[in-house]
N, C-alpha and C. Protein backbone atom coordinates (compact mmCIF):
# COMPACT_ATOMS: atom_id res chain seq x y z
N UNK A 1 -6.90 -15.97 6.47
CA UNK A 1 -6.72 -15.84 5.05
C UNK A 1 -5.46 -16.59 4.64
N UNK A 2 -5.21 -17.89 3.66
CA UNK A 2 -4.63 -18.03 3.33
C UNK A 2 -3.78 -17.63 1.97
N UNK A 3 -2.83 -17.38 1.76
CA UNK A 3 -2.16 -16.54 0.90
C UNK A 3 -0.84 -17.80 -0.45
N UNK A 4 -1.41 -17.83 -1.50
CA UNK A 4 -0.64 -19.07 -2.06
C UNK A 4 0.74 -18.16 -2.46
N UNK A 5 1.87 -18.65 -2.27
CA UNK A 5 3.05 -17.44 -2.99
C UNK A 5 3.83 -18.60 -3.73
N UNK A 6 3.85 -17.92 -4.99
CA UNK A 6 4.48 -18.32 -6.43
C UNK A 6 5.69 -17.11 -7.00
N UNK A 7 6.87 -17.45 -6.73
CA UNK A 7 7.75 -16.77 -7.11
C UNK A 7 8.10 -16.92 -8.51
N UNK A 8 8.04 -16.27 -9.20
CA UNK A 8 8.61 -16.12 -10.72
C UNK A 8 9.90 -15.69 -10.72
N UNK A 9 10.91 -16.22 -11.60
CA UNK A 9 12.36 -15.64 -11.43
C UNK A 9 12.35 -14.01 -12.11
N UNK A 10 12.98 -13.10 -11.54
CA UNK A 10 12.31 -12.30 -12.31
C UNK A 10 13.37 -11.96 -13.57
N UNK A 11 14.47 -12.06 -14.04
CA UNK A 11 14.57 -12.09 -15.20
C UNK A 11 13.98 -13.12 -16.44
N UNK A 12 12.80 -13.61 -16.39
CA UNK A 12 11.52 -14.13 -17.31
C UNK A 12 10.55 -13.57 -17.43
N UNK A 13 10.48 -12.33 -16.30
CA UNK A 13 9.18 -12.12 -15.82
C UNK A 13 9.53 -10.44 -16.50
N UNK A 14 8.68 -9.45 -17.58
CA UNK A 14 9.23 -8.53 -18.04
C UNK A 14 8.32 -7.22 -16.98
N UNK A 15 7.49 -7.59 -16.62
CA UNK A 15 6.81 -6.89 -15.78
C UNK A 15 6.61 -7.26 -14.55
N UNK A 16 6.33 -5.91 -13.50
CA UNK A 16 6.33 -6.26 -11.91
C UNK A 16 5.38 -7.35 -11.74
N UNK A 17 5.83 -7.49 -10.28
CA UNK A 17 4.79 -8.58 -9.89
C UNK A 17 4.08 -7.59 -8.48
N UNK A 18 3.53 -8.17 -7.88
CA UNK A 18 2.87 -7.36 -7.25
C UNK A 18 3.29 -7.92 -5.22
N UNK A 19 3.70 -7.07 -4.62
CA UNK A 19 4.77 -7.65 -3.47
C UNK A 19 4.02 -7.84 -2.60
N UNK A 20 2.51 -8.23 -2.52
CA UNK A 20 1.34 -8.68 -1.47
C UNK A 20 1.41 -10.45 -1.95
N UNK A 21 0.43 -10.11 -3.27
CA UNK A 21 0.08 -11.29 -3.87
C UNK A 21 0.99 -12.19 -5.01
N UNK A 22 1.86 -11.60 -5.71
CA UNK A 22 2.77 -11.60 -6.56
C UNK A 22 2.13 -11.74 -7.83
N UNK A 23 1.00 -11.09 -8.68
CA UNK A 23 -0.13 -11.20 -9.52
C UNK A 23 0.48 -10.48 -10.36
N UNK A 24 0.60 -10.36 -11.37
CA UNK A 24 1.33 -9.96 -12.71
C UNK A 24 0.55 -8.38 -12.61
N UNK A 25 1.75 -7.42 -12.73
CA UNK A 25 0.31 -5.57 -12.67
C UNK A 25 0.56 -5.34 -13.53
N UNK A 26 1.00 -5.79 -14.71
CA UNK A 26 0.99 -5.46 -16.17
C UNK A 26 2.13 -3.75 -16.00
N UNK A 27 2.70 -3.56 -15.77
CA UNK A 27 3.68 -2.38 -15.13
C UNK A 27 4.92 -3.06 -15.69
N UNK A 28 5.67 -2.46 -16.51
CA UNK A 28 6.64 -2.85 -16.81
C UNK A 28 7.73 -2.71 -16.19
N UNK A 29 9.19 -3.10 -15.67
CA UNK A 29 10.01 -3.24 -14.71
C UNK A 29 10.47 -2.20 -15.44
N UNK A 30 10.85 -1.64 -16.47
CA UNK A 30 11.47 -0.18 -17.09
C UNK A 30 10.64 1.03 -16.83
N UNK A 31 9.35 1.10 -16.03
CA UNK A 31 8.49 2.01 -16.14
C UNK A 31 8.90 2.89 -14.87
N UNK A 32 9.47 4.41 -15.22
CA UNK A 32 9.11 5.19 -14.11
C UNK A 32 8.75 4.80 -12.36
N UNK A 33 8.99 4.90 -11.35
CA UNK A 33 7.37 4.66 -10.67
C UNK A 33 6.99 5.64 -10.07
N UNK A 34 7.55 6.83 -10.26
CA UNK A 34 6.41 8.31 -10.52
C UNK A 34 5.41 8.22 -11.52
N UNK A 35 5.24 7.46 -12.44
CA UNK A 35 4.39 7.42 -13.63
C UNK A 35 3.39 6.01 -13.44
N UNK A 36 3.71 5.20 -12.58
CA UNK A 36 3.20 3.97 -11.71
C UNK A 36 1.83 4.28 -11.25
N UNK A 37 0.84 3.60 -11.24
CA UNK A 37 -0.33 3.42 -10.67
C UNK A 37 -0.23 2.53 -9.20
N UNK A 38 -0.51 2.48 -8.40
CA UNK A 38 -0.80 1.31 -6.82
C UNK A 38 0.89 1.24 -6.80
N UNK A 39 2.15 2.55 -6.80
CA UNK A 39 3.43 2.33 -6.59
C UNK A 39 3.18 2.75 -4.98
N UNK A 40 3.73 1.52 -3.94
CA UNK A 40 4.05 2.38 -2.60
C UNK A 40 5.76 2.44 -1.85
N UNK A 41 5.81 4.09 -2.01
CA UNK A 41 7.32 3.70 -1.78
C UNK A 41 7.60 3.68 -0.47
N UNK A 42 8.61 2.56 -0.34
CA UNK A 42 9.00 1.78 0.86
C UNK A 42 8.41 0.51 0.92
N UNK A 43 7.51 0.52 -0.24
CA UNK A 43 7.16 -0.98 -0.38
C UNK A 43 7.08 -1.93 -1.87
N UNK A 44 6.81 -0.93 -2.39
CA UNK A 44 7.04 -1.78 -3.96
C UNK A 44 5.53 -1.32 -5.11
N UNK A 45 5.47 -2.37 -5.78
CA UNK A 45 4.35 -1.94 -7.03
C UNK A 45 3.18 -3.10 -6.05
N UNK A 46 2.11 -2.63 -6.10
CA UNK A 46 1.03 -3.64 -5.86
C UNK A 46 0.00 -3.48 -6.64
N UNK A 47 -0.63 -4.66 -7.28
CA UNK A 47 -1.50 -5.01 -7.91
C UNK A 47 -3.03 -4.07 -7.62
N UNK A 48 -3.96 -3.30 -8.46
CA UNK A 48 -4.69 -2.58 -8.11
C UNK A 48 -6.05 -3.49 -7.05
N UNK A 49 -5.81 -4.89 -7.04
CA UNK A 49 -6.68 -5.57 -6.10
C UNK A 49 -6.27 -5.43 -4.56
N UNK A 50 -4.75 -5.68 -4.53
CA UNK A 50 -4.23 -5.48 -3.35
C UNK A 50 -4.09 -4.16 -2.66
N UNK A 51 -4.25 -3.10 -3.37
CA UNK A 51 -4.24 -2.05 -3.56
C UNK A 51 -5.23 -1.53 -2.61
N UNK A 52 -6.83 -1.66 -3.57
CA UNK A 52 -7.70 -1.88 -3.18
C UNK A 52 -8.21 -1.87 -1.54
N UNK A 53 -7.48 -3.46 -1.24
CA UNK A 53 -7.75 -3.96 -0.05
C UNK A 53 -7.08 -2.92 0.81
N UNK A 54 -5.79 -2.70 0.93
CA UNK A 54 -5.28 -1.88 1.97
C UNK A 54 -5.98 -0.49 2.17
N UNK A 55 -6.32 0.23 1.03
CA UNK A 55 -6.98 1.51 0.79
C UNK A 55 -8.33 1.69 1.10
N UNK A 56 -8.53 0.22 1.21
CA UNK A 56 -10.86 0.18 1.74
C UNK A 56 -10.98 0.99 3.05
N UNK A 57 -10.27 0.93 4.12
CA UNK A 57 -10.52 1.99 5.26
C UNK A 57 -9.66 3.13 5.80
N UNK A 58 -8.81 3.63 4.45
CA UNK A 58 -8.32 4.82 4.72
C UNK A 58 -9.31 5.66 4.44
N UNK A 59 -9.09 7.02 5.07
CA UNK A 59 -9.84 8.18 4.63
C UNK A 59 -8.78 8.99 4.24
N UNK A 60 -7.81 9.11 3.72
CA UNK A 60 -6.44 9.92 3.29
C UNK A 60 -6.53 9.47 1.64
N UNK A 61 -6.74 10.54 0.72
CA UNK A 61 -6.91 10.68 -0.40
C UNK A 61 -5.11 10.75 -0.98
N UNK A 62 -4.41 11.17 -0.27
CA UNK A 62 -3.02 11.44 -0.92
C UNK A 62 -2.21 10.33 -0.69
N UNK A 63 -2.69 9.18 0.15
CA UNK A 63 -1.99 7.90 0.31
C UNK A 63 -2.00 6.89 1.60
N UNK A 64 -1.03 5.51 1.60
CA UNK A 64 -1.49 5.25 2.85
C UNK A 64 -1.09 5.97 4.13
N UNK A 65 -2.28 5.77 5.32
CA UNK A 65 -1.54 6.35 6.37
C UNK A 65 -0.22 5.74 7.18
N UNK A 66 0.23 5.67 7.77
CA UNK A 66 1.30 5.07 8.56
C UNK A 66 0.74 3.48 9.42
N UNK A 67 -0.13 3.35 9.30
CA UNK A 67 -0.55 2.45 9.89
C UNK A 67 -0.96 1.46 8.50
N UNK A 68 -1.36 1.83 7.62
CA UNK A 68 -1.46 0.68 6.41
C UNK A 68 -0.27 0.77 5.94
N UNK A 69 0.47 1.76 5.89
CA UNK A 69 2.17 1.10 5.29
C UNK A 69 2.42 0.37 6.45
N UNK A 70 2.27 0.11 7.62
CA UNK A 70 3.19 -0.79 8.32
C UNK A 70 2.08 -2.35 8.27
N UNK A 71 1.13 -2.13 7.92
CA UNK A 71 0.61 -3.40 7.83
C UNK A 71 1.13 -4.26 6.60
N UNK A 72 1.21 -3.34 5.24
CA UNK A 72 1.85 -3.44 4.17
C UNK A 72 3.06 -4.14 3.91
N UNK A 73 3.73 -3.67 5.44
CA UNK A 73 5.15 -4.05 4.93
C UNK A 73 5.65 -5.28 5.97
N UNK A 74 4.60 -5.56 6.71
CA UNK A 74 4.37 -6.69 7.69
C UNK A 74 4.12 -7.92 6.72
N UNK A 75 2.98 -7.82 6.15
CA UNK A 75 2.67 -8.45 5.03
C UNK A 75 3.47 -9.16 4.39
N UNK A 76 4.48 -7.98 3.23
CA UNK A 76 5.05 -8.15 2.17
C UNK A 76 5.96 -9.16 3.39
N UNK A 77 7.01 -8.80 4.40
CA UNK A 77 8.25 -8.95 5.14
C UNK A 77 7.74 -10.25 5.23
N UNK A 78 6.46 -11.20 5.72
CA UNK A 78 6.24 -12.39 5.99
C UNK A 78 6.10 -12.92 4.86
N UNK A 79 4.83 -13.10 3.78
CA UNK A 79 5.25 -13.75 2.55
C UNK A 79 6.42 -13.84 1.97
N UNK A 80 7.88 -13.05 2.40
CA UNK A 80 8.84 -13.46 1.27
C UNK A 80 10.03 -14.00 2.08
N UNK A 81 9.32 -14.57 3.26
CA UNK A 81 10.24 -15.66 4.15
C UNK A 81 9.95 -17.04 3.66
């Protein structure tokens, strides 16, 4: 899978970006992220596509398991080299 990464500076940018794909989540950078939709903490805001993807083979309704946060943050840690 190739992955295109487009950094936006983020004081232009008024809302998150999303720390997989960097896709605009319409989430505003002033918003809560207890009040956040696809917020993972220890990893950031992700886009409800990316979201999605990591969440297709959990069976844990309350979040990811330990094994998709570390894929998560494998992920994020390589795209932002």
């Amino acid at each position: 899978m190739s992955i295109e990464v487009v950094k936006i500076p983020q004081s232009e940018d008024p809302n998150e970006r999303c720390v997989s794909c960097y896709a605009d989540t319409g989430i505003p950078k002033d918003m809560p992220v207890e009040k956040r939709k696809h917020y993972v903490i220890g990893c950031g805001q992700l886009c409800p596509d990316c979201y999605a993807k990591i969440k297709l083979n959990s069976e844990s309704e309350e979040g990811l398991t330990q094994e998709e946060l570390e894929l998560l943050l494998e992920i994020t840690a390589r795209d932002s080299k």
